[in-house]
C-alpha atoms as a PDB file:
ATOM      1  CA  UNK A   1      48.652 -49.877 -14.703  1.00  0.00           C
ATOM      2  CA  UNK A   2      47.710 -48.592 -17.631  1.00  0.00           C
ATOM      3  CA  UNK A   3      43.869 -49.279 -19.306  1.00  0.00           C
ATOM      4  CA  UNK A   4      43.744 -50.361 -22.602  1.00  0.00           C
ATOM      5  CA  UNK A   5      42.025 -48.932 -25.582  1.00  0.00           C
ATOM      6  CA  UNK A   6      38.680 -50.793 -25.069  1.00  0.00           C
ATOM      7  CA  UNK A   7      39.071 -50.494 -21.606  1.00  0.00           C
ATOM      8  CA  UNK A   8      39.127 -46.119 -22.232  1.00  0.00           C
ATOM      9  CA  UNK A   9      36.168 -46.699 -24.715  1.00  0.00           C
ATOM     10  CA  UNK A  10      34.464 -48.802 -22.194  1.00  0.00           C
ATOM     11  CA  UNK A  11      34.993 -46.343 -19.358  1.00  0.00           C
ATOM     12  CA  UNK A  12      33.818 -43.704 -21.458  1.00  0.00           C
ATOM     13  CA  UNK A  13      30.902 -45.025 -22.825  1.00  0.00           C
ATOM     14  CA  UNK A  14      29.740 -45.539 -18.675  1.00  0.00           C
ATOM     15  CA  UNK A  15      30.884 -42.375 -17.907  1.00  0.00           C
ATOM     16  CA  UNK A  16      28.522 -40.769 -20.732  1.00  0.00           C
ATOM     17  CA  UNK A  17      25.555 -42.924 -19.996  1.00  0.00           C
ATOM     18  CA  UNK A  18      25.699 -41.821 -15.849  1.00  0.00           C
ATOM     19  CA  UNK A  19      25.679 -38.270 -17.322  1.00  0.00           C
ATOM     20  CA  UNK A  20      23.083 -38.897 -20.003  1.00  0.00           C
ATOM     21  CA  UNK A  21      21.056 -40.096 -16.706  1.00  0.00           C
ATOM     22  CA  UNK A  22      21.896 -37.001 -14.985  1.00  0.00           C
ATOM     23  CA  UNK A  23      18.587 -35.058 -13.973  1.00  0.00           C
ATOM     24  CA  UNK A  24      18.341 -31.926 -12.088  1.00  0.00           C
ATOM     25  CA  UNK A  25      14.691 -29.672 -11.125  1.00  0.00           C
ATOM     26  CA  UNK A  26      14.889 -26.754  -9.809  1.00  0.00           C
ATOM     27  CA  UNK A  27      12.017 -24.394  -7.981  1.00  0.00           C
ATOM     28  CA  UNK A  28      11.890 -20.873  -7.145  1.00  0.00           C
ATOM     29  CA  UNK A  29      13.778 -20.168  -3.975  1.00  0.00           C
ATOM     30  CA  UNK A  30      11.130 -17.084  -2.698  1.00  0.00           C
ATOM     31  CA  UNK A  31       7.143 -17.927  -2.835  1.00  0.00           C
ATOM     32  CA  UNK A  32       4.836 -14.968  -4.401  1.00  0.00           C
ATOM     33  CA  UNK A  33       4.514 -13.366  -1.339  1.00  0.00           C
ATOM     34  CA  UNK A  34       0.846 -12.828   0.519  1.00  0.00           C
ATOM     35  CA  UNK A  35      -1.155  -9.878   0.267  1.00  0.00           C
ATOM     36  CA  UNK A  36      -0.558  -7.209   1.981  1.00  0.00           C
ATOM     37  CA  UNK A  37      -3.198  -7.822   5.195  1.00  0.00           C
ATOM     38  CA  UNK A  38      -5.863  -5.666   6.220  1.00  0.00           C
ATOM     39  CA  UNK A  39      -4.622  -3.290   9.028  1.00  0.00           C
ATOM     40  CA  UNK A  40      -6.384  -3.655  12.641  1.00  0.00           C
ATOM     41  CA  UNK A  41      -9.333  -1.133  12.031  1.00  0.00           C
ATOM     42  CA  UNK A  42      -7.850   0.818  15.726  1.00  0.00           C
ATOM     43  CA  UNK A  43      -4.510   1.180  13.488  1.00  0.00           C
ATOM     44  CA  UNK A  44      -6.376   3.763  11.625  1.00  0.00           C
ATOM     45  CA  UNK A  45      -6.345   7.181  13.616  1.00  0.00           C
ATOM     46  CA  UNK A  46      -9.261   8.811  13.102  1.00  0.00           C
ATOM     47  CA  UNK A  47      -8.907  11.160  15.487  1.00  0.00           C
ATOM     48  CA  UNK A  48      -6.905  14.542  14.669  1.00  0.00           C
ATOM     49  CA  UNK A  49      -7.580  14.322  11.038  1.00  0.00           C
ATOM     50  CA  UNK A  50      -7.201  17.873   8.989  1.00  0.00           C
ATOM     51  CA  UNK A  51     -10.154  17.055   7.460  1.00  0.00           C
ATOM     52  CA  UNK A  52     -13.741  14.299   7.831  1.00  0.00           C
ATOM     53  CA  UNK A  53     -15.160  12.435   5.046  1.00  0.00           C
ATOM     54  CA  UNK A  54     -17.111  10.166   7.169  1.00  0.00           C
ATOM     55  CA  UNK A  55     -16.529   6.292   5.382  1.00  0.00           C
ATOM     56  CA  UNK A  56     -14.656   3.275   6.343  1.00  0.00           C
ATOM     57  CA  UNK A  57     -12.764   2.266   3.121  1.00  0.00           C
ATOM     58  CA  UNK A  58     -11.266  -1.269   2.626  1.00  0.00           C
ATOM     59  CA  UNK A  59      -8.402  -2.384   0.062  1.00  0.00           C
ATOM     60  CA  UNK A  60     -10.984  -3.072  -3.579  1.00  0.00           C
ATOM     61  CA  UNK A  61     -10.206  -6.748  -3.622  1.00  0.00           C
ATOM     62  CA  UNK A  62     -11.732  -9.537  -5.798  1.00  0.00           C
ATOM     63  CA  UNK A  63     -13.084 -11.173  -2.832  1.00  0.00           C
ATOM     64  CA  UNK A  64     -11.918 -14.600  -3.749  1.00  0.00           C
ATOM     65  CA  UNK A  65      -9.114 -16.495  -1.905  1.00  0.00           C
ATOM     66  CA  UNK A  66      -8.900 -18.583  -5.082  1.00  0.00           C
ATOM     67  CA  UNK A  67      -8.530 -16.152  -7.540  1.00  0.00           C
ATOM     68  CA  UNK A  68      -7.353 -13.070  -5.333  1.00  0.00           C
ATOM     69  CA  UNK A  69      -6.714  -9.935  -6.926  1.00  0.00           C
ATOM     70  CA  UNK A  70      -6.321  -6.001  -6.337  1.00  0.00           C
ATOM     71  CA  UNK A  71      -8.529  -3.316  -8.648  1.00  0.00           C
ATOM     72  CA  UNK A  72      -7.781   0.460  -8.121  1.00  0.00           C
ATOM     73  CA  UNK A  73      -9.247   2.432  -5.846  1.00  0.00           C
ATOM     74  CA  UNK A  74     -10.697   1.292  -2.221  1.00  0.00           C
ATOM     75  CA  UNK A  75     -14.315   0.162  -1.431  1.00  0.00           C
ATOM     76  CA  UNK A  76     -16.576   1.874   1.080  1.00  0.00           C
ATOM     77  CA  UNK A  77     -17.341  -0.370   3.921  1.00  0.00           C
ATOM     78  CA  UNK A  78     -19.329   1.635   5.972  1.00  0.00           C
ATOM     79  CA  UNK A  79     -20.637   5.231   6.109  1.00  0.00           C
ATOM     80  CA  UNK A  80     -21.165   7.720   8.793  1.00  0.00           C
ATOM     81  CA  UNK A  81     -24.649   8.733   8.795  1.00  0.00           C
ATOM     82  CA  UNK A  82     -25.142  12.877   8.317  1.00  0.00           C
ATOM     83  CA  UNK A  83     -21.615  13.513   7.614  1.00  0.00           C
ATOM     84  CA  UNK A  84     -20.090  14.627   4.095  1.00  0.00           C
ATOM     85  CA  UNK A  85     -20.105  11.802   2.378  1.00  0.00           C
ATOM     86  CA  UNK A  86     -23.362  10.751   3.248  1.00  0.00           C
ATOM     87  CA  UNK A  87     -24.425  14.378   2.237  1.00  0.00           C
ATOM     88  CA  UNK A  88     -22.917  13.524  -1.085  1.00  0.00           C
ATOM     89  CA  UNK A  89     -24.590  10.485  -1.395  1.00  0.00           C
ATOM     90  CA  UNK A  90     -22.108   7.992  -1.124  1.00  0.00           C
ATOM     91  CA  UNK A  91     -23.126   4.006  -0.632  1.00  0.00           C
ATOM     92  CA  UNK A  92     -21.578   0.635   0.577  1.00  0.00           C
ATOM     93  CA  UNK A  93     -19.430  -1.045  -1.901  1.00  0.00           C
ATOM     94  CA  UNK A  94     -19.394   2.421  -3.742  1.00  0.00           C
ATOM     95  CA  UNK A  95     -15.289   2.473  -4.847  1.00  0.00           C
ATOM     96  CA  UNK A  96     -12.959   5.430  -4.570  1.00  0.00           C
ATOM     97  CA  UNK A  97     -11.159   6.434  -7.713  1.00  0.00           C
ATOM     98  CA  UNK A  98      -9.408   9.535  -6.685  1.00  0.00           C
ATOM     99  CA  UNK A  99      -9.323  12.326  -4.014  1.00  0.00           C
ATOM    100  CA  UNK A 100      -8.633  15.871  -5.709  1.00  0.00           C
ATOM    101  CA  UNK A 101      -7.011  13.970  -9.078  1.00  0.00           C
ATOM    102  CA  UNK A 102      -4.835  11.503  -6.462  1.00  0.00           C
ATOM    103  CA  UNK A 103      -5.384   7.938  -7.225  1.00  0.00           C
ATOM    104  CA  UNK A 104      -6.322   5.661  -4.060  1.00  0.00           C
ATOM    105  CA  UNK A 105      -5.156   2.363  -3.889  1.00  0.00           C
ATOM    106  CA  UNK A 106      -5.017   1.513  -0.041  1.00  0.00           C
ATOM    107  CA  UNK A 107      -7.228   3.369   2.669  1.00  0.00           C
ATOM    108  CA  UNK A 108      -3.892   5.018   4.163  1.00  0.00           C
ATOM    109  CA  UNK A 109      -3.488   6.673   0.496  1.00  0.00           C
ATOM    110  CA  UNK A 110      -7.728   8.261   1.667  1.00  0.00           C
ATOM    111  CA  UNK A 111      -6.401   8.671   5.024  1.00  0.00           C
ATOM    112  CA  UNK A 112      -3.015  10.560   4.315  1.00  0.00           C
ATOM    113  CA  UNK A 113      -4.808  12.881   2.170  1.00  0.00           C
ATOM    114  CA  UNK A 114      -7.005  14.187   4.234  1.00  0.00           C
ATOM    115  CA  UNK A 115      -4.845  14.624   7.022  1.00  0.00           C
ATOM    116  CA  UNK A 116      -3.053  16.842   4.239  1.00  0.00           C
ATOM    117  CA  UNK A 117      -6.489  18.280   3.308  1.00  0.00           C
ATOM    118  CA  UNK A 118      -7.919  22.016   5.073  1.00  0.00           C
ATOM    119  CA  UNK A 119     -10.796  21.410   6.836  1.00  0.00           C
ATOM    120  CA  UNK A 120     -14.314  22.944   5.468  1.00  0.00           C
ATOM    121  CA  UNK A 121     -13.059  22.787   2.225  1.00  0.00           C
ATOM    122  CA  UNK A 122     -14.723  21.135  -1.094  1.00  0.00           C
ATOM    123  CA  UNK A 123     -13.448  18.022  -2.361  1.00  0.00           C
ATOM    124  CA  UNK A 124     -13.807  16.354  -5.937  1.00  0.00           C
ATOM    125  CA  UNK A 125     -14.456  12.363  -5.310  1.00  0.00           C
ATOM    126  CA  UNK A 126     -14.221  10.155  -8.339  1.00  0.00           C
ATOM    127  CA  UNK A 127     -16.571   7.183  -7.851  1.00  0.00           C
ATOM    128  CA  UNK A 128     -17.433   3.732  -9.409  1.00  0.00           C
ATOM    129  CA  UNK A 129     -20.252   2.387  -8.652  1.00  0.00           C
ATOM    130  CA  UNK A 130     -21.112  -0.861 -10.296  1.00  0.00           C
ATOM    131  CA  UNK A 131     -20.516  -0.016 -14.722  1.00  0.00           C
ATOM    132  CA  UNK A 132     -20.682   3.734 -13.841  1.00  0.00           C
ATOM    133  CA  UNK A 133     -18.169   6.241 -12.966  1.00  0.00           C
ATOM    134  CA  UNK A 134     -19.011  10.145 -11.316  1.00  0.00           C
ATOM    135  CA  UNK A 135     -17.239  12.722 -10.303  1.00  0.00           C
ATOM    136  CA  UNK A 136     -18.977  14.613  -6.388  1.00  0.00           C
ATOM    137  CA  UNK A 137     -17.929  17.076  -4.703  1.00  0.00           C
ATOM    138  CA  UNK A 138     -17.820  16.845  -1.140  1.00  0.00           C
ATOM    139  CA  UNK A 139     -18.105  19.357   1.355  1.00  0.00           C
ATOM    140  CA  UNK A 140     -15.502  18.007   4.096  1.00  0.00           C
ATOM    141  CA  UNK A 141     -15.450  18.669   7.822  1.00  0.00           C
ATOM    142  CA  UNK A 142     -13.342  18.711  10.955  1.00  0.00           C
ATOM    143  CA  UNK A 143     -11.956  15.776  11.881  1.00  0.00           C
ATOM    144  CA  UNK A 144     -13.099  14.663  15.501  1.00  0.00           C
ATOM    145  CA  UNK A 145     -10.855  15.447  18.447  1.00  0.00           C
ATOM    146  CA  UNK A 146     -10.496  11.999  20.681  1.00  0.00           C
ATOM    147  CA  UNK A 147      -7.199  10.412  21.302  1.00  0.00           C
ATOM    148  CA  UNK A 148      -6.565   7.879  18.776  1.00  0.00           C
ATOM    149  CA  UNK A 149      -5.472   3.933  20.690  1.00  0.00           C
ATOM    150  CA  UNK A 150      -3.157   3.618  18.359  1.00  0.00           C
ATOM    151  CA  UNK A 151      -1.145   4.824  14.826  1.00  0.00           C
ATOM    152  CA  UNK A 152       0.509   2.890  12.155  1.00  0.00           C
ATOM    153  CA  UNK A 153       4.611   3.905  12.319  1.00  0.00           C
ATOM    154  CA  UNK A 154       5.681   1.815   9.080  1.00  0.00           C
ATOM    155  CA  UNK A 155       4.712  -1.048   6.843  1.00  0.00           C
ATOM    156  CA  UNK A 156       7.630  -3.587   6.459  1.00  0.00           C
ATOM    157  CA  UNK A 157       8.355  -5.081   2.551  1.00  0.00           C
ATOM    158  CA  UNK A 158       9.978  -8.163   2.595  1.00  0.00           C
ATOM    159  CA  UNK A 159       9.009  -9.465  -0.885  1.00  0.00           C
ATOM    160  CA  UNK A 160      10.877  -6.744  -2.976  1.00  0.00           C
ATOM    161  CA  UNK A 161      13.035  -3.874  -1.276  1.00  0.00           C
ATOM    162  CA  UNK A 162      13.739  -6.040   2.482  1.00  0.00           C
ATOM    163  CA  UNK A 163      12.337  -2.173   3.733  1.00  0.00           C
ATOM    164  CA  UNK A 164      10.361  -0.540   5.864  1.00  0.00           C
ATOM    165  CA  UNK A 165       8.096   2.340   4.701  1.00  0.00           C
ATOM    166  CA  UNK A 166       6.299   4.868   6.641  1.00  0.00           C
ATOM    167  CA  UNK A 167       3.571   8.218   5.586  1.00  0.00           C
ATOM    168  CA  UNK A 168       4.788  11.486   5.299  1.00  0.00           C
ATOM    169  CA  UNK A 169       3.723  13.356   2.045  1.00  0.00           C
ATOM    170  CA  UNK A 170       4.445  10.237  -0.133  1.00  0.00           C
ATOM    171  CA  UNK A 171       6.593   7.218   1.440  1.00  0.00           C
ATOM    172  CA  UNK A 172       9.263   7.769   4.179  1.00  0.00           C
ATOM    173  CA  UNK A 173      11.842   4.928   3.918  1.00  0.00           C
ATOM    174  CA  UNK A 174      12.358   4.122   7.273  1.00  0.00           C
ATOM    175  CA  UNK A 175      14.859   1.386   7.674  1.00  0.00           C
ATOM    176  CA  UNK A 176      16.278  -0.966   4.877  1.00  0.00           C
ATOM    177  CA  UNK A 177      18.639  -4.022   4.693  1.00  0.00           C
ATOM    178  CA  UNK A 178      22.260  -2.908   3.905  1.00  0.00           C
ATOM    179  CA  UNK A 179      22.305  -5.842   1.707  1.00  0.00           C
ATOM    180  CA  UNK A 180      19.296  -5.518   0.077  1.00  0.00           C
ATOM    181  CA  UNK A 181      17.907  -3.796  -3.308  1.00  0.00           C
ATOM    182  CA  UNK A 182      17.541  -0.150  -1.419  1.00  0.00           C
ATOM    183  CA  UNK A 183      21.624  -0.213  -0.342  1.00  0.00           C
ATOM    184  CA  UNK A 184      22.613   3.351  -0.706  1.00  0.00           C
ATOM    185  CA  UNK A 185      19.244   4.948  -0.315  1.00  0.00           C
ATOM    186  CA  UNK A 186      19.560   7.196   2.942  1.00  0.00           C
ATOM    187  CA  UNK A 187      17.122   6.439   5.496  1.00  0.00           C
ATOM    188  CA  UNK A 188      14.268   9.379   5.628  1.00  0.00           C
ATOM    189  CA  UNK A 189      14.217   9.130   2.086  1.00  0.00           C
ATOM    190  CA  UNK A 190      10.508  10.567   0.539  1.00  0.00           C
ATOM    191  CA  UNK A 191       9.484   8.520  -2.617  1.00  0.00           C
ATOM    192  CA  UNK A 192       6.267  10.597  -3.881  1.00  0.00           C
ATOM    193  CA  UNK A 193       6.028   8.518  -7.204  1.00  0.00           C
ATOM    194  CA  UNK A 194       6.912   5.053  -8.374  1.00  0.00           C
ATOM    195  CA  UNK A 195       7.128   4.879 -11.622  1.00  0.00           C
ATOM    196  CA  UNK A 196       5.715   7.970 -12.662  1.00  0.00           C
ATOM    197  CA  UNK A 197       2.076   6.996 -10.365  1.00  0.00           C
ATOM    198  CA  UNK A 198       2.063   9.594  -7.267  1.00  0.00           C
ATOM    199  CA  UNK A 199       2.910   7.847  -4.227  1.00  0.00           C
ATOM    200  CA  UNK A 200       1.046   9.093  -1.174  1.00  0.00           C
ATOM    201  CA  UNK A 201       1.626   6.252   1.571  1.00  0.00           C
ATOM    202  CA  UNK A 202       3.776   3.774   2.796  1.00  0.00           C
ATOM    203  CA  UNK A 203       1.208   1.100   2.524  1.00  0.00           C
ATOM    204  CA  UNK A 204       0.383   2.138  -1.125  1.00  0.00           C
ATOM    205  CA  UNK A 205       4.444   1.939  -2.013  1.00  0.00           C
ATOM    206  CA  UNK A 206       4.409  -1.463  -0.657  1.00  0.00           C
ATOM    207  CA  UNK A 207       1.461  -3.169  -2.146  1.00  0.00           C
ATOM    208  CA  UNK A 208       2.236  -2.150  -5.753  1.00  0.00           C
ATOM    209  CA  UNK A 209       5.940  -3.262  -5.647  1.00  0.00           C
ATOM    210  CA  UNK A 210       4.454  -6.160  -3.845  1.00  0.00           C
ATOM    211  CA  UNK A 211       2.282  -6.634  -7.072  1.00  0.00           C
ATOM    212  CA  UNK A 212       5.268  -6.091  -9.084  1.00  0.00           C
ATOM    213  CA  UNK A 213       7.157  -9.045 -10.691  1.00  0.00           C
ATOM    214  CA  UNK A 214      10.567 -10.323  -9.189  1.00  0.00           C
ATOM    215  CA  UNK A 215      13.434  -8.612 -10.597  1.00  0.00           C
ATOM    216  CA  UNK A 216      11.780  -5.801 -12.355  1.00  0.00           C
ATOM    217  CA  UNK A 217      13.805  -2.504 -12.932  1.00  0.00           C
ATOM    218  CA  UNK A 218      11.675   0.793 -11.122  1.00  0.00           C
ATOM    219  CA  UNK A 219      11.975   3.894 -10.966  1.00  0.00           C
ATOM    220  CA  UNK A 220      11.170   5.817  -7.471  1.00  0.00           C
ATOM    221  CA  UNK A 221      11.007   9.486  -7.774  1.00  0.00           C
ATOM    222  CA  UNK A 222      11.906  11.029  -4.164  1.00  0.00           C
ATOM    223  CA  UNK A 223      11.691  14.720  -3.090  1.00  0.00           C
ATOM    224  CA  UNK A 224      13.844  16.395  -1.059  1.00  0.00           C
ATOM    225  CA  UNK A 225      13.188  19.058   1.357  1.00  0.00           C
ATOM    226  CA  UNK A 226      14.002  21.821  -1.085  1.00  0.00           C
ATOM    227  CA  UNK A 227      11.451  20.490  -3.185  1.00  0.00           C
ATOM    228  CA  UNK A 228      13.698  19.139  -5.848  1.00  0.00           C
ATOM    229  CA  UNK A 229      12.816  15.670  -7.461  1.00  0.00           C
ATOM    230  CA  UNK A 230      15.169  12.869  -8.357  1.00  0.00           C
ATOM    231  CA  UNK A 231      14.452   9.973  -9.772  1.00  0.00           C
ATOM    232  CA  UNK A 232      16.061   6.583  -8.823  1.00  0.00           C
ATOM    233  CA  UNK A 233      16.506   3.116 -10.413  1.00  0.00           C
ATOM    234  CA  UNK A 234      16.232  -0.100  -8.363  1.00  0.00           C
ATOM    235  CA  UNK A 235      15.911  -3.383  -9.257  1.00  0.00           C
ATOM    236  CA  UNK A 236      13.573  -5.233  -6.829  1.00  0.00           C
ATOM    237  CA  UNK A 237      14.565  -8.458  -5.059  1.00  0.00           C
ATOM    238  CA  UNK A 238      14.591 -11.486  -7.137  1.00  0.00           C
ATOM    239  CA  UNK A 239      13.486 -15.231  -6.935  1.00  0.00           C
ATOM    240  CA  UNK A 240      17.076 -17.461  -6.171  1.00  0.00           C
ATOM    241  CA  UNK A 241      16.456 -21.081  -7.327  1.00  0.00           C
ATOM    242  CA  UNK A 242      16.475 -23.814  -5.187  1.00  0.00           C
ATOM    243  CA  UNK A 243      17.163 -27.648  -6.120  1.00  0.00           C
ATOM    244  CA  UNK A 244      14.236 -29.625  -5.587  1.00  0.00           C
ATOM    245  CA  UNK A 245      15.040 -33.104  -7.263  1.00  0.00           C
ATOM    246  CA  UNK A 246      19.099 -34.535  -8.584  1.00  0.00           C
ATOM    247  CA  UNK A 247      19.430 -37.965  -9.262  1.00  0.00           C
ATOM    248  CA  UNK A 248      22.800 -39.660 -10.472  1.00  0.00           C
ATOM    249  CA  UNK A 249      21.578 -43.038 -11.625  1.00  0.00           C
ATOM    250  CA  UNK A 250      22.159 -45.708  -8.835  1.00  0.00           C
ATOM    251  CA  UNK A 251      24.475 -43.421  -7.265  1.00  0.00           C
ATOM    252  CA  UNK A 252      22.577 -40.903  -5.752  1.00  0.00           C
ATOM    253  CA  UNK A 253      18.860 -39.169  -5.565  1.00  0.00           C
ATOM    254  CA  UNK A 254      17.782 -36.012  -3.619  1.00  0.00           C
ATOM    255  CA  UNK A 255      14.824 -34.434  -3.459  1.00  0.00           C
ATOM    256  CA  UNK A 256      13.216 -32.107  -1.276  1.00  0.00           C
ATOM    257  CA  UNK A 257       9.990 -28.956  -1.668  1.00  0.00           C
ATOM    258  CA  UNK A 258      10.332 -25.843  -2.292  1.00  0.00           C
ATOM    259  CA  UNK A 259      10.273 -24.643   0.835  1.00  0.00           C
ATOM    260  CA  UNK A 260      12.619 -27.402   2.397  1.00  0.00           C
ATOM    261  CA  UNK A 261       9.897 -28.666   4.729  1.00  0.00           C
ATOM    262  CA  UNK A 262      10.476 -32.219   3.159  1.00  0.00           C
ATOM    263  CA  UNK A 263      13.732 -33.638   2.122  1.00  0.00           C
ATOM    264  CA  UNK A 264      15.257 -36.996   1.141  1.00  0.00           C
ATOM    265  CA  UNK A 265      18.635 -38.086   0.209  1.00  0.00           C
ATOM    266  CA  UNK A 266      19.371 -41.816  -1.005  1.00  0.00           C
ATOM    267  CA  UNK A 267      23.010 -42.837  -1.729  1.00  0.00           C
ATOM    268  CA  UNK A 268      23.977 -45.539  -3.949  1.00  0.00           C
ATOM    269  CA  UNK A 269      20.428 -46.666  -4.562  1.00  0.00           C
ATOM    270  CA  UNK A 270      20.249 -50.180  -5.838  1.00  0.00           C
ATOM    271  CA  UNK A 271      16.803 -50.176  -5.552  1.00  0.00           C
ATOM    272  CA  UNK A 272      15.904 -53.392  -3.616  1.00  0.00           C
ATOM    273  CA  UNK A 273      18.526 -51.868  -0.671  1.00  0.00           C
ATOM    274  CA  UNK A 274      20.577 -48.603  -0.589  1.00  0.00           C
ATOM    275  CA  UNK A 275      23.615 -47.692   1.392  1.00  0.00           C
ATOM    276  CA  UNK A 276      22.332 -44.805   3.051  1.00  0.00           C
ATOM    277  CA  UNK A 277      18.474 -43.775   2.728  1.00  0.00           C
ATOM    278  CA  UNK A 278      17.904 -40.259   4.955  1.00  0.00           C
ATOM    279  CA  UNK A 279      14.181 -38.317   4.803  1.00  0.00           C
ATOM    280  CA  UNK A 280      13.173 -35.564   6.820  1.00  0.00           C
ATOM    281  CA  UNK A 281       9.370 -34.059   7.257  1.00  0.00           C
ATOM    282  CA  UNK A 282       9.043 -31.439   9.156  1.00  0.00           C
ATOM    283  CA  UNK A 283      11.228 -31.859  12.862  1.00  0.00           C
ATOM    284  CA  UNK A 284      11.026 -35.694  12.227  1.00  0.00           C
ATOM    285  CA  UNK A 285      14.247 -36.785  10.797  1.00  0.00           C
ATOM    286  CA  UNK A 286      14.859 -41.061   9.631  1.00  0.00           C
ATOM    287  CA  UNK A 287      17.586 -42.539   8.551  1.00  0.00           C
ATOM    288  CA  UNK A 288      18.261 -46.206   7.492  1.00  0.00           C
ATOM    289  CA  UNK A 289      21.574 -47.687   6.483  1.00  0.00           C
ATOM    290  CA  UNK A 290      21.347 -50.837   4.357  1.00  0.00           C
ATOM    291  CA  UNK A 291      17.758 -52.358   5.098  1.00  0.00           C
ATOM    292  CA  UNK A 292      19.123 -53.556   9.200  1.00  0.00           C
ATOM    293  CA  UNK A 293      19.610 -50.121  10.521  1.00  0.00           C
ATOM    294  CA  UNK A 294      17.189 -47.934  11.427  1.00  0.00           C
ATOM    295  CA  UNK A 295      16.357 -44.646  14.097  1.00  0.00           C
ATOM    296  CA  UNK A 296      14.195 -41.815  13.884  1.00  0.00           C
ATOM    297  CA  UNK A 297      14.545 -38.436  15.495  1.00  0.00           C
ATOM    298  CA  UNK A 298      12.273 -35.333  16.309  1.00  0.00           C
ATOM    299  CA  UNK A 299       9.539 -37.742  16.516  1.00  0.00           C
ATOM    300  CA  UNK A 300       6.467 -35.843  18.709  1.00  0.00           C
ATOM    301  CA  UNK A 301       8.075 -32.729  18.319  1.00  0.00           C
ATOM    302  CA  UNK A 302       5.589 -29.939  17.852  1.00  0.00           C
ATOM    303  CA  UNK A 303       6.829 -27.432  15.155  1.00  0.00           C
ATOM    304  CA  UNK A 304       7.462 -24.034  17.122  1.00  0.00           C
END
């Protein structure tokens, strides 16, 4: 049967005032990803290094978990007594600028160096300490000769090339996800610069894309083993969007958190009852149907 006119206008009118009442939010589907942690001090070798400089180093950190950020260089956390650098007068909470013109940002950046570095050989150290900055020479030493426990094979990036990056004279691409941003990059690929800044660690590849906004268009330049340099674009992984709220007056509401550990779906929400009301926290799972019905699930289960 056919509607009349006012019965078209009147259908239309509804129709625009359930879309005017149309709401959708939306949150981003990936998190800004941790920092990168501080390594096991044992998953440092030591041992077998080219050359000794005789300080612990640790990432040069704010120091604040509520306003955490990352400064160049690395801080000295400890330093061995009579050896170069405390020869050269180097102090705790001194920070590391540069080795030999090579900007540090990690302590495997120090560490690759001077397993790169000839033994008995000087050594210009750029240092901060507190407003000041100096250049010292160092005098360096062989490294010791026990077995290191243990060594550091890669460092995996799951934030912004879904890779994993070793140390070999720059940053060794080790494995990569077909699908992700690196697809097409052959594994045993050497990056020695990311956007222009040398590039002398796996570690110190993956904490500045890490600091590096979703998305973003870089440049790697990677070296191959006749010494020729190419340079690369890749965009880094990006931020999907997830829906965290969509309501259809009386029809239907959903909402849920960003990262889905809380959802809730209500259909045809008349507010004093509903048809179906489902919520989920966690492994506990409820659902009602009108106000009479009701069973829960998951309920004591510990979250694996």
């Amino acid at each position: 049967m056919a509607l009349s006119s006012h019965a078209r206008r009147r259908a239309a009118l509804s129709l625009c005032l359930l879309a005017a009442g149309t709401s959708c939010q939306y949150a981003p589907e990936r998190t800004i990803p941790d920092p990168l942690p501080e390594p096991l001090e044992w998953a440092i070798p030591q041992a077998g290094a080219s050359a000794f400089l005789g300080v612990e180093v640790r990432e040069n950190d704010s120091g604040s978990l509520e306003s955490l950020s990352f400064d160049p260089g690395v801080r000295v956390h400890a330093v061995t007594e009579r050896s170069p650098a405390a020869a050269a007068g180097i102090q705790i909470d001194d920070v590391l600028l540069d080795f030999n013109g090579t900007e540090l940002a990690v302590p495997e950046d120090l560490q690759a160096l001077l397993e790169g570095f000839k033994a008995e050989a000087p050594a210009t150290l750029r240092v901060q300490r507190g407003d000041t900055v100096f250049a010292v020479e160092v005098a360096l030493e062989a490294g010791a000769s026990a077995a290191a426990p243990a060594e550091e094979l890669f460092v995996l990036d799951s934030a912004r090339t879904l890779g994993a990056w070793g140390t070999s004279e720059g940053a060794v691409l080790v494995s990569s996800n077909p699908k992700g941003p690196l697809r097409g990059l052959p594994i045993g690929t050497r990056v020695v610069a990311l956007d222009g800044e040398p590039i002398v660690s796996g570690r110190g590849l993956v904490r500045r894309l890490v600091a590096m906004e979703p998305s973003s268009r870089v440049s790697l330049t990677t070296e191959g083993d006749d010494g020729e340099r190419r340079s690369r674009s890749v965009t880094l992984l990006g931020e999907g969007r997830r829906v965290t709220r969509a309501s259809v007056p009386i029809l239907t509401t959903y909402t849920a958190t960003a990262d889905r550990s809380r959802t809730s779906f209500v259909l045809l929400d008349l507010y004093v009852i509903s048809l179906v009301r489902y919520s989920r926290e966690g492994g506990e799972k409820q659902i009602r149907v009108l106000r009479f019905f009701e069973w829960n699930t998951g309920v004591g289960e510990l979250d694996g």
